[in-house]
C-alpha atoms as a PDB file:
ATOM      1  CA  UNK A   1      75.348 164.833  99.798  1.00  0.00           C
ATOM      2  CA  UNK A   2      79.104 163.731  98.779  1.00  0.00           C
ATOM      3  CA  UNK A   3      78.988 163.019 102.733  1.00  0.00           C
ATOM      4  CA  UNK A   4      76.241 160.803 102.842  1.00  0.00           C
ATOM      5  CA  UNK A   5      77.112 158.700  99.823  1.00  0.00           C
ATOM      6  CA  UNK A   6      80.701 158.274 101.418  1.00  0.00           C
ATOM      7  CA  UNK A   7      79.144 156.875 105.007  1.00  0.00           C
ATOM      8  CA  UNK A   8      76.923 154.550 103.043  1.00  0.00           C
ATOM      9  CA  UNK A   9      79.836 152.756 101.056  1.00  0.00           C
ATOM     10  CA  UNK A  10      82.071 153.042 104.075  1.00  0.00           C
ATOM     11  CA  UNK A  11      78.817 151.106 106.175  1.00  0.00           C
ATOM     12  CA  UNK A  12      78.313 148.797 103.179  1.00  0.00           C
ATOM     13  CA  UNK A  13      81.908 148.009 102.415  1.00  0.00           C
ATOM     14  CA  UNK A  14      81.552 147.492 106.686  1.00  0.00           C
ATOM     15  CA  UNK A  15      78.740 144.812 106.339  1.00  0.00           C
ATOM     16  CA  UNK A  16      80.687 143.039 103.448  1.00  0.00           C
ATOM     17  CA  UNK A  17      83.612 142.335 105.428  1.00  0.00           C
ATOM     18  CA  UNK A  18      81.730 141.106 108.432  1.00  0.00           C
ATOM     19  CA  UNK A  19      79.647 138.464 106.106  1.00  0.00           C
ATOM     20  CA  UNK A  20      83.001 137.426 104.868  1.00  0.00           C
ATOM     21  CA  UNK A  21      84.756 136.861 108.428  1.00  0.00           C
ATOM     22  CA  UNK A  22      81.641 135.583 110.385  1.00  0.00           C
ATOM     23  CA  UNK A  23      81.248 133.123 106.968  1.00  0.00           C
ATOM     24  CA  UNK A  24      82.562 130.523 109.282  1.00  0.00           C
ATOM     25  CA  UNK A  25      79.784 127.468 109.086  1.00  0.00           C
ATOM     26  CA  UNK A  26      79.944 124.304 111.243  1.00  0.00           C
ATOM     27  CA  UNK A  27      77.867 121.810 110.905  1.00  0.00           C
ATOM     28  CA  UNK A  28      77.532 118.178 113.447  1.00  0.00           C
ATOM     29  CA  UNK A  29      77.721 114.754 111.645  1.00  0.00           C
ATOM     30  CA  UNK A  30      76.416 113.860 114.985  1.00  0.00           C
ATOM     31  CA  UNK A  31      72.429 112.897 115.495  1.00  0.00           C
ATOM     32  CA  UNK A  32      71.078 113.636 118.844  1.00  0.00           C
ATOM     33  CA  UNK A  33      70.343 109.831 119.925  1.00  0.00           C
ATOM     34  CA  UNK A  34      73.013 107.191 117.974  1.00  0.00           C
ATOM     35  CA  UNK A  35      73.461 103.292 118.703  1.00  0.00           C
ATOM     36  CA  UNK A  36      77.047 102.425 119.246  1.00  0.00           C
ATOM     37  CA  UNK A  37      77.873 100.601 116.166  1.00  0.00           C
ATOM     38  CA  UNK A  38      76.256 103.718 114.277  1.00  0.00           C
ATOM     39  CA  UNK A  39      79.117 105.897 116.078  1.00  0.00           C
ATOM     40  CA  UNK A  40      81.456 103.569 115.599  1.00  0.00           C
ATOM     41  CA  UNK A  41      81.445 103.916 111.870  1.00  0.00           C
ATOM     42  CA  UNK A  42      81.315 107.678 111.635  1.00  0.00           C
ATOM     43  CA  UNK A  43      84.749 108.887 110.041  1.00  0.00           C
ATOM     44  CA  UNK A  44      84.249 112.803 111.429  1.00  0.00           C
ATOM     45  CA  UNK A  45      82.062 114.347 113.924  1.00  0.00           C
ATOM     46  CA  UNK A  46      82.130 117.957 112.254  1.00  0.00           C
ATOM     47  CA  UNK A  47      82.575 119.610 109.212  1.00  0.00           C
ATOM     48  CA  UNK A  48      84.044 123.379 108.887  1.00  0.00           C
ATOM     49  CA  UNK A  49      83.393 125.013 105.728  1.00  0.00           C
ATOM     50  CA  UNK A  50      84.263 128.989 105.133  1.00  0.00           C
ATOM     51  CA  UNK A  51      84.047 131.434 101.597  1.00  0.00           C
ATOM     52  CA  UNK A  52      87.582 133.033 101.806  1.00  0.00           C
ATOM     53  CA  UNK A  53      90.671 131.366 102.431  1.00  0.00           C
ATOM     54  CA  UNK A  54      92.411 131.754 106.033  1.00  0.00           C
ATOM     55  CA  UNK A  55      93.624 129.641 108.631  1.00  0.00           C
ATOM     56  CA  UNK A  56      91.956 128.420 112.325  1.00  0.00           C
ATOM     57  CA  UNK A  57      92.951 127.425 115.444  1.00  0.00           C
ATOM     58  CA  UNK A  58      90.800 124.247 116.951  1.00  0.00           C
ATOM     59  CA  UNK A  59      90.005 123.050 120.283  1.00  0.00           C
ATOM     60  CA  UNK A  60      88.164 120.310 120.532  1.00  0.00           C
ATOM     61  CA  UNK A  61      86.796 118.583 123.854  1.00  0.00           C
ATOM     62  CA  UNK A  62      84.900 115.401 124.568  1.00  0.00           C
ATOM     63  CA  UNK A  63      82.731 115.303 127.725  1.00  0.00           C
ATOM     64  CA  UNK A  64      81.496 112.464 129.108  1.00  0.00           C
ATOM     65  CA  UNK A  65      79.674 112.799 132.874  1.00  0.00           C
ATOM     66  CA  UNK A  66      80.675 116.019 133.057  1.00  0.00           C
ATOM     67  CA  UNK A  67      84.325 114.825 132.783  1.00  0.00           C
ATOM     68  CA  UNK A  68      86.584 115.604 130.144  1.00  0.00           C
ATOM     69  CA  UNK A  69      87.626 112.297 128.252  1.00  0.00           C
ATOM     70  CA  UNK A  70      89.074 113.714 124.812  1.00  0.00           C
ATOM     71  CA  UNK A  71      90.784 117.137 123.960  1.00  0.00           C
ATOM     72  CA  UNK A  72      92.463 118.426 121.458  1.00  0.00           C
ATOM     73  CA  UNK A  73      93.835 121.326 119.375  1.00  0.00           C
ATOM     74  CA  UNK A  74      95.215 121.758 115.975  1.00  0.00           C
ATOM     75  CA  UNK A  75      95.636 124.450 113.010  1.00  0.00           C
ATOM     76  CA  UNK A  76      94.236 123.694 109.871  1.00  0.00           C
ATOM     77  CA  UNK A  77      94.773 126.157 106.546  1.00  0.00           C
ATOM     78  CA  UNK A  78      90.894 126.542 104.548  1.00  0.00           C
ATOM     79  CA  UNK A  79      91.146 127.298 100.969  1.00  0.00           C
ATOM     80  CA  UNK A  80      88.275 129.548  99.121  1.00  0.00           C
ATOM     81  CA  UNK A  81      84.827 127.498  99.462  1.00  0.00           C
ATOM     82  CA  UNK A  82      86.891 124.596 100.920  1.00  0.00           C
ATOM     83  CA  UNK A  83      85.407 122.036 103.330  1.00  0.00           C
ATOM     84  CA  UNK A  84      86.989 119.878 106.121  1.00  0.00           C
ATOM     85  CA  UNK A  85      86.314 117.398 108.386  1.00  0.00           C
ATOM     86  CA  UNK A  86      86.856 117.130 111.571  1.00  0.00           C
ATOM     87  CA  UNK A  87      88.158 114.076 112.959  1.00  0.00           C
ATOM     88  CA  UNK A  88      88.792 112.637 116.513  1.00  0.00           C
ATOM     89  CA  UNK A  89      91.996 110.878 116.630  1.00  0.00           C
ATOM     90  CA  UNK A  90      91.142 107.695 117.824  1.00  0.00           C
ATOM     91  CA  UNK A  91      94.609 106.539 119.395  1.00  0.00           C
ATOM     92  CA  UNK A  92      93.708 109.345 122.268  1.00  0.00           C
ATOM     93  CA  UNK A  93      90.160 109.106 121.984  1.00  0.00           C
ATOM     94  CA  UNK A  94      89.095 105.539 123.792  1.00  0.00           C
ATOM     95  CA  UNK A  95      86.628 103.016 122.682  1.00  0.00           C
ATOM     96  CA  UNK A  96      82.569 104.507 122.391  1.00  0.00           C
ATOM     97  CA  UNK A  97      80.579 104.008 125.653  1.00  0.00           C
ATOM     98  CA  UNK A  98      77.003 104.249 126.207  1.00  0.00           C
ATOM     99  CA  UNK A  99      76.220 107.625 128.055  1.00  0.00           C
ATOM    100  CA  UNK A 100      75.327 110.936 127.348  1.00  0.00           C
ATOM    101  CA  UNK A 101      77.951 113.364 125.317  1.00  0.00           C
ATOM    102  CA  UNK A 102      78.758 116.368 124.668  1.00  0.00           C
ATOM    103  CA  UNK A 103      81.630 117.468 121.921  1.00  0.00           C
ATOM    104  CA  UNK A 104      82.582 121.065 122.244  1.00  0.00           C
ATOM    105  CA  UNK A 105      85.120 123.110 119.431  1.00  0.00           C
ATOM    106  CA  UNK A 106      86.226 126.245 119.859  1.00  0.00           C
ATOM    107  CA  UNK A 107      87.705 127.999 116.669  1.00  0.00           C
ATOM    108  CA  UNK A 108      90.079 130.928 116.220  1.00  0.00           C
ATOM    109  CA  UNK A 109      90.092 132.628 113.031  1.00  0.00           C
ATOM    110  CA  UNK A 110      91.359 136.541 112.258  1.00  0.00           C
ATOM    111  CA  UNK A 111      90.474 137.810 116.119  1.00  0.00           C
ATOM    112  CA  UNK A 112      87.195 135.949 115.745  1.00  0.00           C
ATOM    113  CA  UNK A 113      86.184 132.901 117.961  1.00  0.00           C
ATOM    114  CA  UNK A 114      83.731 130.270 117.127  1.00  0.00           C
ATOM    115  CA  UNK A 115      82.290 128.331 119.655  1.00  0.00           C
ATOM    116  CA  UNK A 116      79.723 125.280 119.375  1.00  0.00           C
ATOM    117  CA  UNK A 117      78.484 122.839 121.961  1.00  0.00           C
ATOM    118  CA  UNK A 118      77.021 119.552 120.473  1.00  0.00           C
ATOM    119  CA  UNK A 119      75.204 117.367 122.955  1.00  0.00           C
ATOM    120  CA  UNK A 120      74.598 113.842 121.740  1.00  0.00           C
ATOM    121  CA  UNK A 121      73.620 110.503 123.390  1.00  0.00           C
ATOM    122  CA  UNK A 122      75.204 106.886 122.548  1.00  0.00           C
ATOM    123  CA  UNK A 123      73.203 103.154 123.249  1.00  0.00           C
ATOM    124  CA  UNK A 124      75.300 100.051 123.642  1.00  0.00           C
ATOM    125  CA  UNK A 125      72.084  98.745 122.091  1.00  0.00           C
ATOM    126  CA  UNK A 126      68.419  99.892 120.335  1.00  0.00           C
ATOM    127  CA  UNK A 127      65.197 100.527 122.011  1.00  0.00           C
ATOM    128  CA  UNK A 128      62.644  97.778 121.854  1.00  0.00           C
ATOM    129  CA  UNK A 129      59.089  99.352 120.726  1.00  0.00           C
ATOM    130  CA  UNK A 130      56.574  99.446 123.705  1.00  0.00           C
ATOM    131  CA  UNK A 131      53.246 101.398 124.221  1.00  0.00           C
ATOM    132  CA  UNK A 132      50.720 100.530 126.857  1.00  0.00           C
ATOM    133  CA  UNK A 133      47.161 101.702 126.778  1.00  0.00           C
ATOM    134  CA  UNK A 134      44.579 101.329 129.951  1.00  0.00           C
ATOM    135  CA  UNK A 135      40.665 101.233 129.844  1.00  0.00           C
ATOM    136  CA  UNK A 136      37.741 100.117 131.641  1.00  0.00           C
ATOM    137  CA  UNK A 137      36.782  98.224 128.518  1.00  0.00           C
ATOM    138  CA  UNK A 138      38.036  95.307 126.384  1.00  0.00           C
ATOM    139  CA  UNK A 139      37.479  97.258 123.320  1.00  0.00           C
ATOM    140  CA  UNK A 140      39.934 100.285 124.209  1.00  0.00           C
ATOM    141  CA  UNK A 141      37.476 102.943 123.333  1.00  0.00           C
ATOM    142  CA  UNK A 142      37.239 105.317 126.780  1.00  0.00           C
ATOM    143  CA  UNK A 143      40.910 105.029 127.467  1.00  0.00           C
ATOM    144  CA  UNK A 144      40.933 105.986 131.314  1.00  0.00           C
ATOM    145  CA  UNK A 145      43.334 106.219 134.883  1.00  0.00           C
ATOM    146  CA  UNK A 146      40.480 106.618 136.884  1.00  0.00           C
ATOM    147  CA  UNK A 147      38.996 103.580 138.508  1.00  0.00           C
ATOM    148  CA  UNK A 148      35.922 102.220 140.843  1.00  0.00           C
ATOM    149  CA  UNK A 149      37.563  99.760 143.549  1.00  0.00           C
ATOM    150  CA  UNK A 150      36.887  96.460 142.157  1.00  0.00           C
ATOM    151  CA  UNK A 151      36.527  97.462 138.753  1.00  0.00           C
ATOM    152  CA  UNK A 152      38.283  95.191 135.772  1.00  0.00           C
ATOM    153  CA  UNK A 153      41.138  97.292 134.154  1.00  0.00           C
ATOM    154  CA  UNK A 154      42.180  96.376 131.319  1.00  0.00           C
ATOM    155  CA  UNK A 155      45.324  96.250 129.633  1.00  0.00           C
ATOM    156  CA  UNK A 156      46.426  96.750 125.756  1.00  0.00           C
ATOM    157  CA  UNK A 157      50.170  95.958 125.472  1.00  0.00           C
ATOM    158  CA  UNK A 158      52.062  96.652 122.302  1.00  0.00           C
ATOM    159  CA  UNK A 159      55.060  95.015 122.069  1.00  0.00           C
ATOM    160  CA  UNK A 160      55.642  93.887 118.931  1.00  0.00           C
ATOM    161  CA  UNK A 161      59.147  92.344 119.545  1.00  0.00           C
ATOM    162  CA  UNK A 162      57.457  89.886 122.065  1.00  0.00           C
ATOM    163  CA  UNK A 163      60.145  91.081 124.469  1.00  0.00           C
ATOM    164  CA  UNK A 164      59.863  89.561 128.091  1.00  0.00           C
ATOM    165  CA  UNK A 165      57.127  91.827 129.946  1.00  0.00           C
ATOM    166  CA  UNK A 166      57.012  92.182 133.862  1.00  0.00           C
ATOM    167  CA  UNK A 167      53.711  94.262 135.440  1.00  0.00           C
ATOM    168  CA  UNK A 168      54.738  96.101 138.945  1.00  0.00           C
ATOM    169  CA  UNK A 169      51.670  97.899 140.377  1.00  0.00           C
ATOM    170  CA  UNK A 170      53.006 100.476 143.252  1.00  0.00           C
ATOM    171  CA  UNK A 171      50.963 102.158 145.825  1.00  0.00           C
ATOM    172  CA  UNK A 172      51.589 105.412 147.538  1.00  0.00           C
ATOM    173  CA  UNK A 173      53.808 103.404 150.203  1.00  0.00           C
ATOM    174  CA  UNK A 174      55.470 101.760 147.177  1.00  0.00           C
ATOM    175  CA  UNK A 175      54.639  98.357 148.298  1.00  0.00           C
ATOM    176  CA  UNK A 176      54.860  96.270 145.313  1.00  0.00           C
ATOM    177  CA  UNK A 177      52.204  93.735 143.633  1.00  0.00           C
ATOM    178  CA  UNK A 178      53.324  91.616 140.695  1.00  0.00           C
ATOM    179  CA  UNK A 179      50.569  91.496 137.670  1.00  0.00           C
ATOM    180  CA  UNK A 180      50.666  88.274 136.338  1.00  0.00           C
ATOM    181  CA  UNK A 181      47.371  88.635 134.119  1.00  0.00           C
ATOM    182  CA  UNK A 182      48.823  90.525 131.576  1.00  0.00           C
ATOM    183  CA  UNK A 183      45.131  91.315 130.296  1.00  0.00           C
ATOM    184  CA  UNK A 184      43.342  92.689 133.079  1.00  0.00           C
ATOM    185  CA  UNK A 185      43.564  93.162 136.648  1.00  0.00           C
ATOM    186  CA  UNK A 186      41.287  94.718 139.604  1.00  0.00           C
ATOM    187  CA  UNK A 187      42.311  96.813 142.393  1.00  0.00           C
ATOM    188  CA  UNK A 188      40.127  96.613 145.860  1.00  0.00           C
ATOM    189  CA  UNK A 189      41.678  99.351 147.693  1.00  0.00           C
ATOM    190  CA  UNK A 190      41.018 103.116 147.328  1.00  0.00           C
ATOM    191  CA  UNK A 191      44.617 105.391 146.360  1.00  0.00           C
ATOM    192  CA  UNK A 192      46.979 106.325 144.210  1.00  0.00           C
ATOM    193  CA  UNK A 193      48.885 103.894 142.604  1.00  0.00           C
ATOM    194  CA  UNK A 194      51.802 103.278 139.311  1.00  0.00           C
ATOM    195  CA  UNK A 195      51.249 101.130 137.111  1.00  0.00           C
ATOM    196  CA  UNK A 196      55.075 100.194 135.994  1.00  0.00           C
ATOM    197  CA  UNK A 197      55.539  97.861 132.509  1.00  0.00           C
ATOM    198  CA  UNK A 198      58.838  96.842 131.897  1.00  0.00           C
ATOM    199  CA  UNK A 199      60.157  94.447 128.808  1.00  0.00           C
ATOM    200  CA  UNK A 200      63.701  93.428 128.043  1.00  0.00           C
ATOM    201  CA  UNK A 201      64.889  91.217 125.389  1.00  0.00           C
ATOM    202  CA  UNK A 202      68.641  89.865 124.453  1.00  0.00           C
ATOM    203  CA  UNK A 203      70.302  92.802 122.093  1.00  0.00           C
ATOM    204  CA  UNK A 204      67.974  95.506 122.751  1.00  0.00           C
ATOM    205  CA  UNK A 205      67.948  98.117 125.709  1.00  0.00           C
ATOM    206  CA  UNK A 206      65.107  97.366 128.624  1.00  0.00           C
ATOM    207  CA  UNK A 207      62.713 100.094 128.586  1.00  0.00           C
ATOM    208  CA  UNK A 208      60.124 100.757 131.489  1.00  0.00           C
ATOM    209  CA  UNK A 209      56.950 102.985 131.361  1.00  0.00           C
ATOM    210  CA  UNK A 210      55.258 104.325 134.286  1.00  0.00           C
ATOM    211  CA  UNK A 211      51.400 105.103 134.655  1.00  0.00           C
ATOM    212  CA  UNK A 212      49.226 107.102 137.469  1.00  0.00           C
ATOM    213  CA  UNK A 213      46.481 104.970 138.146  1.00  0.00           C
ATOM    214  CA  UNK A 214      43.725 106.401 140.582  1.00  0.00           C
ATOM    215  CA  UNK A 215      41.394 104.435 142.641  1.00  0.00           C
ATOM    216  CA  UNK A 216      37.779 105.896 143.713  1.00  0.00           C
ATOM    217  CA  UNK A 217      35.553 104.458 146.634  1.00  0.00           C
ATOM    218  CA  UNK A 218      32.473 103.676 144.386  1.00  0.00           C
ATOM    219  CA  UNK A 219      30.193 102.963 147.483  1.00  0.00           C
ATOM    220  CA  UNK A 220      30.797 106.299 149.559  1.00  0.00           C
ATOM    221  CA  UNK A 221      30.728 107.939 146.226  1.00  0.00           C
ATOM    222  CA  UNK A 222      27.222 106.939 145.044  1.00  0.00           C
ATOM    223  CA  UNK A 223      26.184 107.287 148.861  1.00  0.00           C
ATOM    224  CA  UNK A 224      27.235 110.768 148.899  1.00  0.00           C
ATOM    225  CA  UNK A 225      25.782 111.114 145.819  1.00  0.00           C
ATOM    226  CA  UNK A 226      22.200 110.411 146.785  1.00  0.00           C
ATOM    227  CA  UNK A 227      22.233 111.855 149.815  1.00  0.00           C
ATOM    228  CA  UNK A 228      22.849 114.988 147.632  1.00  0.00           C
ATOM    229  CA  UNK A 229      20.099 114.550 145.494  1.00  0.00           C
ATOM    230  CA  UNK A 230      17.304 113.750 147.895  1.00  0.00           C
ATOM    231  CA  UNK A 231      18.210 116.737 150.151  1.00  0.00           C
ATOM    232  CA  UNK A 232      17.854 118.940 147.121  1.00  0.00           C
ATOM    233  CA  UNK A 233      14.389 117.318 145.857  1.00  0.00           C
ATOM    234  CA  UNK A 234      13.008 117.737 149.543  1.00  0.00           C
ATOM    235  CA  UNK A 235      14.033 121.301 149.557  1.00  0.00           C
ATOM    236  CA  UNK A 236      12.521 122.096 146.360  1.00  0.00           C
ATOM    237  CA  UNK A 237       9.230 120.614 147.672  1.00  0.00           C
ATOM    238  CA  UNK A 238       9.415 122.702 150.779  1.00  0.00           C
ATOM    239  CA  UNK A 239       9.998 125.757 148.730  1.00  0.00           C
ATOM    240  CA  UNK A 240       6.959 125.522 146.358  1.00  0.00           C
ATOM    241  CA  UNK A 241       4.951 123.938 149.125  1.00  0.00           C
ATOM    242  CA  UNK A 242       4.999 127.504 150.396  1.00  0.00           C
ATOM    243  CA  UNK A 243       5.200 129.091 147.635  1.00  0.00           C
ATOM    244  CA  UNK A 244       1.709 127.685 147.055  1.00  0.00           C
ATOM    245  CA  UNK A 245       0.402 128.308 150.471  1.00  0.00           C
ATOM    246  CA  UNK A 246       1.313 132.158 150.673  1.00  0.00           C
ATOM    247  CA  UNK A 247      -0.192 132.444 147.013  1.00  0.00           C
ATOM    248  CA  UNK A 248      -3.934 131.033 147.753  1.00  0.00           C
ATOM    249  CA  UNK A 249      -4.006 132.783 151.213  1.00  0.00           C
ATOM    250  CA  UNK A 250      -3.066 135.965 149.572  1.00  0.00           C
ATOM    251  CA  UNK A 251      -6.018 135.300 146.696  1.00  0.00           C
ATOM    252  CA  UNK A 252      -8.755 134.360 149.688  1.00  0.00           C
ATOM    253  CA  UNK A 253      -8.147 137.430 151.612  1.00  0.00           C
ATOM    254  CA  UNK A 254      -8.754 139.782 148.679  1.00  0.00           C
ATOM    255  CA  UNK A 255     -11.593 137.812 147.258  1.00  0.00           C
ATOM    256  CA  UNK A 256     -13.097 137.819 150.412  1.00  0.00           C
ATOM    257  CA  UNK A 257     -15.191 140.891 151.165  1.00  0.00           C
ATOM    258  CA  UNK A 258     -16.798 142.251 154.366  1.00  0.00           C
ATOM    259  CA  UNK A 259     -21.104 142.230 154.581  1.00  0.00           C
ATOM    260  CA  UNK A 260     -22.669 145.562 154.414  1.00  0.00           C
ATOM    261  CA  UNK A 261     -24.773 145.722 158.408  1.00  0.00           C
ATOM    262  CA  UNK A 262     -27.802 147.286 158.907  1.00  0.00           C
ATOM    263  CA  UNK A 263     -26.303 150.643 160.429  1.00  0.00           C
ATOM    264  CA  UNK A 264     -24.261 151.065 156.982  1.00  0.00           C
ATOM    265  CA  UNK A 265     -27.785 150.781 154.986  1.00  0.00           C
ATOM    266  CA  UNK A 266     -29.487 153.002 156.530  1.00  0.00           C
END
């Protein structure tokens, strides 16, 4: 019993001390997707905070492309329940780009190591608002990407900016067709095609989006269609035509009975 108690306040005493080294929190002052003059204003990209006090090794990286573009390393001293920020020195870290990012730290502390990858994205500029919506109906209530040849398609183009708008329609051989209605359009050949709406405005990013769009032959369709149909009705009729047939020939021959002859009187 004395044993048991002693393993249980050595494993307890054992859990203790790892919550106390692995206390360690590190937390990005970095959002995901940031505009350039948002990043450019941003004192610290991290902040270390820890519950006992102890000192840690840092090495920081920058990665732009896949490329390294900022690195450094540096010992810091963390009091009890202190908190620090991290800061990239900006005499050997060069001016904020557009691109895709990611900052990595690694962090030494008592035999321990802390790692922490922190991908992030920068825009020279902001996004200008766009949604597109398609139907085969001015009033946008059977939103649809397939299409009859020759059909009006319609088009319902939020873009509250009133950025400069561009319609590309693509086929499958990628041949391009400018839309200059930018209400409705009609398509008289039978495919696949993308429908491709692009806007771009002074101060604000371009943005595209891209939409299947599939054309059906109406005429071979409904052709098909009826050929279908009437093929199936005159079956149908041939079926109970003799179904009919077998039924009253069955009911004549056993309502019909033979005449008694003379020989079977007598």
């Amino acid at each position: 019993m004395k044993l048991a108690k002693t393993i249980i306040t050595i494993f307890t005493v054992y859990l203790l001390f790892i919550a106390i080294v692995n206390a360690l929190e590190i937390k990005s002052l970095i959002e995901d997707n940031m505009l350039l003059e948002e990043v450019n204003q941003l004192d610290s990209i991290v902040v270390l905070s820890n519950e006992k006090t102890s000192s840690f090794i840092i090495n920081e990286q920058l990665f732009l492309l896949n490329e390294v573009i900022y690195e450094n390393q540096q010992q810091i001293f963390l009091e009890e329940n202190e908190t620090r920020n991290l800061y990239l020195d900006k005499e050997l870290f060069p001016n904020w780009t557009s691109g895709d990012y990611i900052y990595y730290v690694n962090i030494i502390n008592e035999g321990k190591e802390y790692k922490e990858f922190i991908p992030f994205s920068i825009s020279s500029y902001p996004d200008i608002p766009l949604e597109v919506n398609i139907c085969d109906n001015k009033n946008f209530n059977n939103q649809n990407k397939i299409f009859m040849k020759k059909q009006d398609i319609f088009l319902n183009i939020n873009n509250p900016l009133e950025a400069n708008i561009k319609i590309v329609l693509k086929d499958e051989n990628t041949k391009e067709i400018i839309i200059e209605n930018k209400e409705s359009f009609t398509i008289n050949k039978p495919g696949s095609y993308t429908l491709e709406v692009s806007v771009s405005k002074q101060g604000y990013e371009d943005k595209t989006t891209i939409t299947p769009i599939q054309i059906l032959n109406k005429e071979i369709t409904m052709t098909k269609e009826r050929v279908s149909y009437h093929t199936i009705i005159i079956i149908l009729a041939v079926v109970v035509i003799i179904i009919l047939a077998v039924f009253f020939f069955r009911k004549n021959l056993f309502e019909k009975k033979p005449e008694k002859t003379d020989y079977q009187n007598s």
